[in-house]
C-alpha atoms as a PDB file:
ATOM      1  CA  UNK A   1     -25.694  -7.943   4.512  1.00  0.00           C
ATOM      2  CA  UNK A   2     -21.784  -7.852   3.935  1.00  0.00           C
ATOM      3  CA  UNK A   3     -20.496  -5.189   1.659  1.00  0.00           C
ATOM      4  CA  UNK A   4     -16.845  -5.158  -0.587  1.00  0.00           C
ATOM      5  CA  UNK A   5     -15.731  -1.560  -0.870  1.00  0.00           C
ATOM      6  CA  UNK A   6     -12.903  -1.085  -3.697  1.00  0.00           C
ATOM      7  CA  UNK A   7     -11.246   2.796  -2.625  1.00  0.00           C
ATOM      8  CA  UNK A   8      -9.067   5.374  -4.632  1.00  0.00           C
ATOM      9  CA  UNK A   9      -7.513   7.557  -2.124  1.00  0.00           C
ATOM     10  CA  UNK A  10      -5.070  10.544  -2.344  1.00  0.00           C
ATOM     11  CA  UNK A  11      -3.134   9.824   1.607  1.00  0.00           C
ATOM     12  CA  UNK A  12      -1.396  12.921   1.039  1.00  0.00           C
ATOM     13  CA  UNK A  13      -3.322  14.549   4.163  1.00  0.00           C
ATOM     14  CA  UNK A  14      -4.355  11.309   6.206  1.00  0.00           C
ATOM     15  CA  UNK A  15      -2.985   9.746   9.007  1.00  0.00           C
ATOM     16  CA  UNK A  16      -2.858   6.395   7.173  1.00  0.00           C
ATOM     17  CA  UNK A  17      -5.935   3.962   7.000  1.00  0.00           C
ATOM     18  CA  UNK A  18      -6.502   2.633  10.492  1.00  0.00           C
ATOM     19  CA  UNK A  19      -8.928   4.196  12.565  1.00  0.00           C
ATOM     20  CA  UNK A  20      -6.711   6.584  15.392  1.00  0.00           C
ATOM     21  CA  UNK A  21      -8.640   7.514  18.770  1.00  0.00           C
ATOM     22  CA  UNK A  22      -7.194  11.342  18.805  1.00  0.00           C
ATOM     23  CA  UNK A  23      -8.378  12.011  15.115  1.00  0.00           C
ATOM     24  CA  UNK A  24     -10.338  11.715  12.599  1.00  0.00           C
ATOM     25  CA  UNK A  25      -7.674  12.403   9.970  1.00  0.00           C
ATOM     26  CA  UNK A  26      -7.344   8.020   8.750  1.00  0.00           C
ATOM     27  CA  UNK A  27      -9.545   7.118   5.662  1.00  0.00           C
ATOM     28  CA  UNK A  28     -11.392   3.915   7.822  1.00  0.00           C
ATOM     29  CA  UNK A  29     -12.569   6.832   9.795  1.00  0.00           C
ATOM     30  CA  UNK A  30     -14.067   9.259   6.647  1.00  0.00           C
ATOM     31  CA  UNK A  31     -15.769   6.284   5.456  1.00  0.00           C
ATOM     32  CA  UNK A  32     -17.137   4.846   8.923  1.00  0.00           C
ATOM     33  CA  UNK A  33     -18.146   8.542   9.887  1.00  0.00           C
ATOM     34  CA  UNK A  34     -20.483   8.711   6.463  1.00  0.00           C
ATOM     35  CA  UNK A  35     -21.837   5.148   6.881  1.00  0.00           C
ATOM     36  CA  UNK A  36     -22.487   5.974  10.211  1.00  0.00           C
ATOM     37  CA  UNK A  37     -24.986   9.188   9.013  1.00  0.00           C
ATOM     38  CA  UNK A  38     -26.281   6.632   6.644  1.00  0.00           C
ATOM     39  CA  UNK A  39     -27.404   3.775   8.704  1.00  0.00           C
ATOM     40  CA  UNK A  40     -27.797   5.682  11.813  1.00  0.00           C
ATOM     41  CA  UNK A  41     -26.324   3.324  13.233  1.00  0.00           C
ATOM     42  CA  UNK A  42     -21.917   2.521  14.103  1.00  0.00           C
ATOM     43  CA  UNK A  43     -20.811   0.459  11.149  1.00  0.00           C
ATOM     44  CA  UNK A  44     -17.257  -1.057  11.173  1.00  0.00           C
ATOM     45  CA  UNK A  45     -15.000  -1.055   8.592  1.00  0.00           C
ATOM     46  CA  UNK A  46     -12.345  -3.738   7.598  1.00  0.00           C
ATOM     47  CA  UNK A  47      -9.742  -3.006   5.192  1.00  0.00           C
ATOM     48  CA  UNK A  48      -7.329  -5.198   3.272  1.00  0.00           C
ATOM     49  CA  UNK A  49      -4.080  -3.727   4.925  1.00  0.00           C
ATOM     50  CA  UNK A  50      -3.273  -0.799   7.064  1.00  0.00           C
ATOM     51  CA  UNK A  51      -1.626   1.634   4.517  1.00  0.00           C
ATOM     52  CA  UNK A  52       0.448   3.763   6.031  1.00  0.00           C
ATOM     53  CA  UNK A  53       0.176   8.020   7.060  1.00  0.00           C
ATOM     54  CA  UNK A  54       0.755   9.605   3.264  1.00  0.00           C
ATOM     55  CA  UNK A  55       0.412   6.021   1.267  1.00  0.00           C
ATOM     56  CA  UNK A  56      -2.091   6.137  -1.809  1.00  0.00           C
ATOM     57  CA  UNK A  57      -4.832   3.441  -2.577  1.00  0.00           C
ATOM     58  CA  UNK A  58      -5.969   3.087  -6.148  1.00  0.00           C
ATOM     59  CA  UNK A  59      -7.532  -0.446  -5.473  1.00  0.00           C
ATOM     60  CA  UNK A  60      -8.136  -0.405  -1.630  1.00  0.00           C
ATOM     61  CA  UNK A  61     -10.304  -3.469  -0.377  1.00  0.00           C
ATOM     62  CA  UNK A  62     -12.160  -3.395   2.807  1.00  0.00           C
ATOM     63  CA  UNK A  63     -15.631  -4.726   3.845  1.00  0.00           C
ATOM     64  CA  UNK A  64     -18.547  -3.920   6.554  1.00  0.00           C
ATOM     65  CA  UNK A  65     -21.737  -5.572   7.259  1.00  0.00           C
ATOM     66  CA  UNK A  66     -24.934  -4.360   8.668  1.00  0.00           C
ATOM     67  CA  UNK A  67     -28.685  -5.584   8.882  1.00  0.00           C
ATOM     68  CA  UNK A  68     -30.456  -3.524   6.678  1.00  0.00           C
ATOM     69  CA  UNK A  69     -30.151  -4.958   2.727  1.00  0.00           C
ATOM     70  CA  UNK A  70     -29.327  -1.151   0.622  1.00  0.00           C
ATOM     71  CA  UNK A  71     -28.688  -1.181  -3.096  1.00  0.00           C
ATOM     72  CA  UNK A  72     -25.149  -1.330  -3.628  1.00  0.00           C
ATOM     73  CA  UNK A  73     -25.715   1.448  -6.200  1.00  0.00           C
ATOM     74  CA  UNK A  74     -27.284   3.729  -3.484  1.00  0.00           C
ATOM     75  CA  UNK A  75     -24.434   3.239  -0.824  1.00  0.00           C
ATOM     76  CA  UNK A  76     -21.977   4.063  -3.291  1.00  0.00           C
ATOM     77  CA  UNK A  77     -23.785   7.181  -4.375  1.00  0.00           C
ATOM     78  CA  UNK A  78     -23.689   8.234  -0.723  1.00  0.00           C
ATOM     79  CA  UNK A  79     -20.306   7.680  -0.160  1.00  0.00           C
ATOM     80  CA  UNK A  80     -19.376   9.547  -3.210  1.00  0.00           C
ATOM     81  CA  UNK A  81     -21.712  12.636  -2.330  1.00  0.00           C
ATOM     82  CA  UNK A  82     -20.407  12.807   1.314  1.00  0.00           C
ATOM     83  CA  UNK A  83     -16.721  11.522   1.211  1.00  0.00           C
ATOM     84  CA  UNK A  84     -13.927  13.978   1.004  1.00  0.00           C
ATOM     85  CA  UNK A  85     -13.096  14.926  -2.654  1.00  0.00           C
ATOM     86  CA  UNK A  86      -9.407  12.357  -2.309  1.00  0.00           C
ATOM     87  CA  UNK A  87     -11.204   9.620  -1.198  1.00  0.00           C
ATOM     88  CA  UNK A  88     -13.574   7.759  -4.148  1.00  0.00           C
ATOM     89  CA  UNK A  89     -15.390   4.331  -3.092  1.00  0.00           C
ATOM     90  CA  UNK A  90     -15.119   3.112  -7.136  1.00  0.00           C
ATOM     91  CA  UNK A  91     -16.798  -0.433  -6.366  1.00  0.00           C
ATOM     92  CA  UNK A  92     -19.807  -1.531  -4.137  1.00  0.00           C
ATOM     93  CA  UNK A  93     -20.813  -5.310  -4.246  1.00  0.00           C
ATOM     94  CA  UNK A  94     -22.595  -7.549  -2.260  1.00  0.00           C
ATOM     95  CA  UNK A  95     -20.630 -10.488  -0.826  1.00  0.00           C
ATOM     96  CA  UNK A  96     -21.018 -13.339   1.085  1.00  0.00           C
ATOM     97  CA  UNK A  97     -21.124 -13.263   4.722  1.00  0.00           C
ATOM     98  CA  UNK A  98     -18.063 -15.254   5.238  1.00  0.00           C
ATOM     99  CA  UNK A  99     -16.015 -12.677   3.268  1.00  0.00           C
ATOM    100  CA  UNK A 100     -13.462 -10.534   4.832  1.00  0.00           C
ATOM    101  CA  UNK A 101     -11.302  -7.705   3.057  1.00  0.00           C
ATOM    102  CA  UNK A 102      -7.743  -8.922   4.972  1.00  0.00           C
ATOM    103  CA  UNK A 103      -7.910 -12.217   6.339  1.00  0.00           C
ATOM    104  CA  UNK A 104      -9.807 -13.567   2.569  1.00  0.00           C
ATOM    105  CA  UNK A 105      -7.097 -11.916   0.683  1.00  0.00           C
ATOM    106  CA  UNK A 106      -4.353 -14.001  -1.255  1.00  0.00           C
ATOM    107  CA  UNK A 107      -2.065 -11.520  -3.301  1.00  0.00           C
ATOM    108  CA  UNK A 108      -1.417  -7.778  -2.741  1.00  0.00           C
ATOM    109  CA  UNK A 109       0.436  -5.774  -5.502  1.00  0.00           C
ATOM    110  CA  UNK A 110       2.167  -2.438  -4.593  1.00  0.00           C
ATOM    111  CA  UNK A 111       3.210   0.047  -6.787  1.00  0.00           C
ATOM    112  CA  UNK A 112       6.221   2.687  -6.195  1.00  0.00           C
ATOM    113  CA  UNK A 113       6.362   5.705  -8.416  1.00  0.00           C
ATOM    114  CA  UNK A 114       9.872   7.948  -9.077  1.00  0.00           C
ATOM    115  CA  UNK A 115      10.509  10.719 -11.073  1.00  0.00           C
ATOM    116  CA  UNK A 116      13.802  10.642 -12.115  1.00  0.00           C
ATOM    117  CA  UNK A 117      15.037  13.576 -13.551  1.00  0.00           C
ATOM    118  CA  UNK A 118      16.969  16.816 -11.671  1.00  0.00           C
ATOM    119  CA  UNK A 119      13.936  18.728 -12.173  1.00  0.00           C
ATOM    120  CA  UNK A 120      10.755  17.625 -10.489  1.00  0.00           C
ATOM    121  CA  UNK A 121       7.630  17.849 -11.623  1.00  0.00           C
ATOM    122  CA  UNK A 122       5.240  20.538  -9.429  1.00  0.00           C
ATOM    123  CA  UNK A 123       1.845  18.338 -10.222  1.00  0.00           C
ATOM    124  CA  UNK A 124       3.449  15.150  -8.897  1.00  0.00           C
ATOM    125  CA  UNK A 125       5.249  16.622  -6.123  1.00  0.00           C
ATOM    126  CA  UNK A 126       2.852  14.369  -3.542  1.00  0.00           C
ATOM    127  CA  UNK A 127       2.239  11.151  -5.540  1.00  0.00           C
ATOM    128  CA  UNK A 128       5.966   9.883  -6.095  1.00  0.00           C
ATOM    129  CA  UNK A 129       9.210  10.405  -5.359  1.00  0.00           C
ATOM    130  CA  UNK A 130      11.903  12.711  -7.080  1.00  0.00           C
ATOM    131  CA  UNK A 131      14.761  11.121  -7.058  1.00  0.00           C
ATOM    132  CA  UNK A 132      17.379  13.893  -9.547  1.00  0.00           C
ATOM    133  CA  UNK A 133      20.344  11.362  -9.770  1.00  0.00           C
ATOM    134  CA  UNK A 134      20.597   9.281 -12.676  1.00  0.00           C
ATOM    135  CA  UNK A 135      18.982   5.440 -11.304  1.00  0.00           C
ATOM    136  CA  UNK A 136      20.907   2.469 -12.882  1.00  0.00           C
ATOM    137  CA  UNK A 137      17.405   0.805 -13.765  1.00  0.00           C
ATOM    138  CA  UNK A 138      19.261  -2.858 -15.311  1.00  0.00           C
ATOM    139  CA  UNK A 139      21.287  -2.684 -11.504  1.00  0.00           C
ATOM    140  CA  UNK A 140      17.857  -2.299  -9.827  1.00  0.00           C
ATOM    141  CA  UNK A 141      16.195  -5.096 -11.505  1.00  0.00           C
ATOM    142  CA  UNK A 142      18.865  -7.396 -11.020  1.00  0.00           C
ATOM    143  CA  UNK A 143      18.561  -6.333  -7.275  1.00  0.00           C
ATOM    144  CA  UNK A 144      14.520  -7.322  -7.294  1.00  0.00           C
ATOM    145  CA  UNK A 145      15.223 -10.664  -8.659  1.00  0.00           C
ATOM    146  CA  UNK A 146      16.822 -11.523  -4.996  1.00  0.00           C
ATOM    147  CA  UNK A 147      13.676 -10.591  -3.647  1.00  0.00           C
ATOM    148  CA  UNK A 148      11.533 -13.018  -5.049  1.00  0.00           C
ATOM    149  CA  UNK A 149      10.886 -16.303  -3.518  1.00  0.00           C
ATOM    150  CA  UNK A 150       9.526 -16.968   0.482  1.00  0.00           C
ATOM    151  CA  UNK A 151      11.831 -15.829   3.199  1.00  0.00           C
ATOM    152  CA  UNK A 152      12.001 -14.431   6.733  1.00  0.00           C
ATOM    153  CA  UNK A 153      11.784 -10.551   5.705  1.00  0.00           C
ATOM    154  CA  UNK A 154      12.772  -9.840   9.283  1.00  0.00           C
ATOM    155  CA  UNK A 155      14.954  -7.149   8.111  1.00  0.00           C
ATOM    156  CA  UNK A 156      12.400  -5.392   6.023  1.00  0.00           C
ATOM    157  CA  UNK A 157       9.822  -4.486   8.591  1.00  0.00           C
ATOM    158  CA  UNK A 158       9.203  -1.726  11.543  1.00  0.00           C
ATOM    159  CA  UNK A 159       7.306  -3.709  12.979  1.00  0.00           C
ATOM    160  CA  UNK A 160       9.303  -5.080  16.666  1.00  0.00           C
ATOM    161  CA  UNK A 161       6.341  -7.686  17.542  1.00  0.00           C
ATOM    162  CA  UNK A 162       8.466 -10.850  17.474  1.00  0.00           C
ATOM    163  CA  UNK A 163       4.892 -13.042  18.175  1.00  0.00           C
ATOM    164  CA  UNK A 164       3.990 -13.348  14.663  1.00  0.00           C
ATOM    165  CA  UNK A 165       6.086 -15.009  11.299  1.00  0.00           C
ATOM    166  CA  UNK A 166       7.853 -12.505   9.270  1.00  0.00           C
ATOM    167  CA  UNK A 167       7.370 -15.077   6.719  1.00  0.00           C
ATOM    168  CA  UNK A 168       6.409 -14.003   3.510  1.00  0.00           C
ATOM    169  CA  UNK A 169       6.262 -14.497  -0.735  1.00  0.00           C
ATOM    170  CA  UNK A 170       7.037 -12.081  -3.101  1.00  0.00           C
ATOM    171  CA  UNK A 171       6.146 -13.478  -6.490  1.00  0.00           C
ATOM    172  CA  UNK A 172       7.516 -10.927  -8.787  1.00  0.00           C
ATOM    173  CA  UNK A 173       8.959  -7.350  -9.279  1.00  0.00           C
ATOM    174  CA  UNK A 174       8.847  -5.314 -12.093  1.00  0.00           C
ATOM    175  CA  UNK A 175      10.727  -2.151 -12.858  1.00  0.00           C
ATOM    176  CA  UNK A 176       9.284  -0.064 -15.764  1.00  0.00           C
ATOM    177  CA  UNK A 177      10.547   3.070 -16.961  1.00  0.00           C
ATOM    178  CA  UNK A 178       8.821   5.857 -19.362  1.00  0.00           C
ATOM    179  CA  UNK A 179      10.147   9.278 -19.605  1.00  0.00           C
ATOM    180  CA  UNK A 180      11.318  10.147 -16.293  1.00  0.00           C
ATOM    181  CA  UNK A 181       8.690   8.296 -14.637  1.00  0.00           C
ATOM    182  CA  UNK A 182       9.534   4.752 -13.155  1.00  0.00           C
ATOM    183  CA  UNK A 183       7.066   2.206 -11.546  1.00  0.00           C
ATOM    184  CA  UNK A 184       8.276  -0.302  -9.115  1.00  0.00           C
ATOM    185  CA  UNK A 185       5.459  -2.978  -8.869  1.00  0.00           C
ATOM    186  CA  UNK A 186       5.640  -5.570  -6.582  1.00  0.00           C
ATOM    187  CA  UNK A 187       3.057  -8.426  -5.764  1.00  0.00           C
ATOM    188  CA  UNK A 188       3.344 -10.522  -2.552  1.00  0.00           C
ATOM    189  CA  UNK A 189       1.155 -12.684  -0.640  1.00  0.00           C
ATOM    190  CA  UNK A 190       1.523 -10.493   2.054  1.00  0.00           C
ATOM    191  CA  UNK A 191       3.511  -7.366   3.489  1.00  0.00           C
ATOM    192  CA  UNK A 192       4.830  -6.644   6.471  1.00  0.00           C
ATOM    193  CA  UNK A 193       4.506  -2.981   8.223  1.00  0.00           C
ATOM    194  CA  UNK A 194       6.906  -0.827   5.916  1.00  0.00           C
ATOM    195  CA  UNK A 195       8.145  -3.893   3.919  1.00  0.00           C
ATOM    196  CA  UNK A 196       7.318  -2.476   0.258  1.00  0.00           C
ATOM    197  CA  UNK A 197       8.706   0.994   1.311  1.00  0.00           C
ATOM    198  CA  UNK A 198      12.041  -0.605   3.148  1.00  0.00           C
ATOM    199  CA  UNK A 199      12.364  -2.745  -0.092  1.00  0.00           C
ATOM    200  CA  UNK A 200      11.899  -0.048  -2.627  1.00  0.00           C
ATOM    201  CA  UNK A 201      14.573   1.868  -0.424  1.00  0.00           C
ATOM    202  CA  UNK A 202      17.249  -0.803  -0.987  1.00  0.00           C
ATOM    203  CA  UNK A 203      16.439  -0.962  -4.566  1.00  0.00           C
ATOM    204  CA  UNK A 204      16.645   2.869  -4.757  1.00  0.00           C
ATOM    205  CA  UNK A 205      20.001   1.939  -2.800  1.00  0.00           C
ATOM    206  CA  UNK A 206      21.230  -0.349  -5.443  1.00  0.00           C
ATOM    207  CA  UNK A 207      20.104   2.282  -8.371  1.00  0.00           C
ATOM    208  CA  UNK A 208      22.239   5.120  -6.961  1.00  0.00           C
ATOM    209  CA  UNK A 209      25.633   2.744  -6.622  1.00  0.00           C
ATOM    210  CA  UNK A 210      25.441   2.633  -2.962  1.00  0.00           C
ATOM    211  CA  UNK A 211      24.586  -0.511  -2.875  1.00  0.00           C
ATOM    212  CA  UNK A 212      25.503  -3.553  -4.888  1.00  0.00           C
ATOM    213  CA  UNK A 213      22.527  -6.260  -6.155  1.00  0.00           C
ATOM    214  CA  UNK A 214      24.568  -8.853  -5.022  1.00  0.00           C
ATOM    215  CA  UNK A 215      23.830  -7.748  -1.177  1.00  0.00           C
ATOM    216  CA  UNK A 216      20.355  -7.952  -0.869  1.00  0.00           C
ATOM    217  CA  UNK A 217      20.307 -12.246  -0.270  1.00  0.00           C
ATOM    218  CA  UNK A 218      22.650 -11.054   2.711  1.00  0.00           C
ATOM    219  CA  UNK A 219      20.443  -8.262   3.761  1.00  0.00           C
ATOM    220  CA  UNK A 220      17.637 -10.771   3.902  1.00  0.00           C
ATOM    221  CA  UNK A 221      19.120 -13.570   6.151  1.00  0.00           C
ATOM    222  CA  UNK A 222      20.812 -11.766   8.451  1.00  0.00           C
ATOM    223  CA  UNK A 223      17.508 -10.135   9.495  1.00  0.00           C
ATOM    224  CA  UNK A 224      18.978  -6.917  10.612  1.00  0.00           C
ATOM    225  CA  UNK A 225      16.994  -3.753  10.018  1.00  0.00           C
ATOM    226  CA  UNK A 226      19.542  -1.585   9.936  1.00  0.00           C
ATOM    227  CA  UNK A 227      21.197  -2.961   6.784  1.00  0.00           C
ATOM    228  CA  UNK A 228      18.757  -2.321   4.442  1.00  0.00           C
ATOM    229  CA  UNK A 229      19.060   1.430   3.806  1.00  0.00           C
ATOM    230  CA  UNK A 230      16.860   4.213   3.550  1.00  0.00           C
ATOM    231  CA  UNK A 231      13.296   3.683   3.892  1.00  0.00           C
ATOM    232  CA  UNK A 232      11.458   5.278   1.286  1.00  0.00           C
ATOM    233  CA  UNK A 233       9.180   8.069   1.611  1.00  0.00           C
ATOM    234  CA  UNK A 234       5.450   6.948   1.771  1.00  0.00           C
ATOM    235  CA  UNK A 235       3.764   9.651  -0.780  1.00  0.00           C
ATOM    236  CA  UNK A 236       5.213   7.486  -3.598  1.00  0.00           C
ATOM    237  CA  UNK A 237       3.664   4.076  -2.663  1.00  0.00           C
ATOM    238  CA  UNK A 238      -0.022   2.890  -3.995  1.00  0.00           C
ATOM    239  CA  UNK A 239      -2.027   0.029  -2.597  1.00  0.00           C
ATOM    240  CA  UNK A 240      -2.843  -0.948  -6.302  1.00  0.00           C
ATOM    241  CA  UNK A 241      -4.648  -4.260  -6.226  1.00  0.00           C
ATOM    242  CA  UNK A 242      -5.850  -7.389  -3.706  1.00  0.00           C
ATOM    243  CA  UNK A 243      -6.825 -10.537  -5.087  1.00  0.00           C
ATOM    244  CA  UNK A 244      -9.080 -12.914  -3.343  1.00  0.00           C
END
């Protein structure tokens, strides 16, 4: 039987999602550990994207398959008794065998959150970041605009493999502000390693009148990595939804 898993996690204190071999500290691990002691038997994992060391999930994806048919109801009652208290398995369904959390997956949206205000706020302090200088919000949206459409995002990725396309679509980004709290959400049909958080950084870029709006079609084309500013930090991005 093949499984969908939909998964909250807090990635304050993990290594990122993808299984590591010198710890145990990635959420693919947590979750392959407990199916393990369930099925008594290895059980491998596959999750929608790799998010990275201190990256949040609140609609994670990822599948597994094994021979025995469970309730969906009882594996996710398991997972939920045994899982660390930051990671939550919200969803389990049944799917069809030819189902696969990344390479079935269409559209990804991420989220950023910011706190903008010169005081942060304590309960927050690892879920977004505090950024105290006033952000030009109408300069940052203007900025996103240039991001939409399919390009080379060469410059926006960590990534140095030069095998595979950097090619990707960003269908929209929206900036919303309430209070001091600001969401960046942006939806793609794929991201490269570090895009969101390299994009978010040259938005933050634009916000604090370092950079102008106007730069970021240049940025883009002349795939160069070091033009595209700071990289934001990861505790502020959320894997929020895949669509399949």
């Amino acid at each position: 039987m093949n499984y969908k898993l939909t998964i909250s996690y807090d990635g304050s204190r993990y290594k990122g999602w993808q299984r590591l071999g010198d710890t145990d500290m990635t959420i693919q691990q947590k979750i392959e550990n407990v199916l393990f002691e369930m099925f008594m038997e290895p059980v491998e994992v596959h999750g929608s994207g790799r998010t990275d060391a201190g990256v949040h999930s609140i609609g994670q994806v990822a599948n597994f398959s094994v021979d025995k048919d469970v309730a969906p109801k009882e594996i996710k009652e398991y997972l939920y008794r045994y899982l660390p208290d930051d990671i939550v398995v919200t969803s389990v369904k049944k799917v069809d065998e030819r189902f696969h959390a990344r390479l079935s997956a269409v559209e990804k949206t991420y989220v950023y959150k910011v706190y903008n205000d010169f005081y942060h706020n304590p309960f927050l302090r690892k879920q977004v970041l505090h950024v105290q200088e006033n952000l030009d919000i109408e300069a940052m949206k203007k900025a996103a605009q240039y991001f939409i459409g399919e390009y080379d995002f060469s410059a926006y990725t960590s990534a140095k493999s030069k095998k595979k396309s950097n090619v990707r679509k960003i269908e929209s980004i929206e900036i919303l502000k309430a209070g001091h709290e600001i969401d960046i959400s942006i939806v793609g049909n794929g991201f490269l390693h570090n895009m969101a958080r390299k994009m978010v950084g040259t938005l933050l870029e634009v916000g604090l009148g370092n950079m102008k709006a106007t730069e970021v079609p240049g940025i883009i084309s002349s795939k160069d990595r070091a033009s595209t500013g700071t990289m934001a930090p990861a505790r502020g991005l959320y894997l929020y939804k895949v669509k399949y």
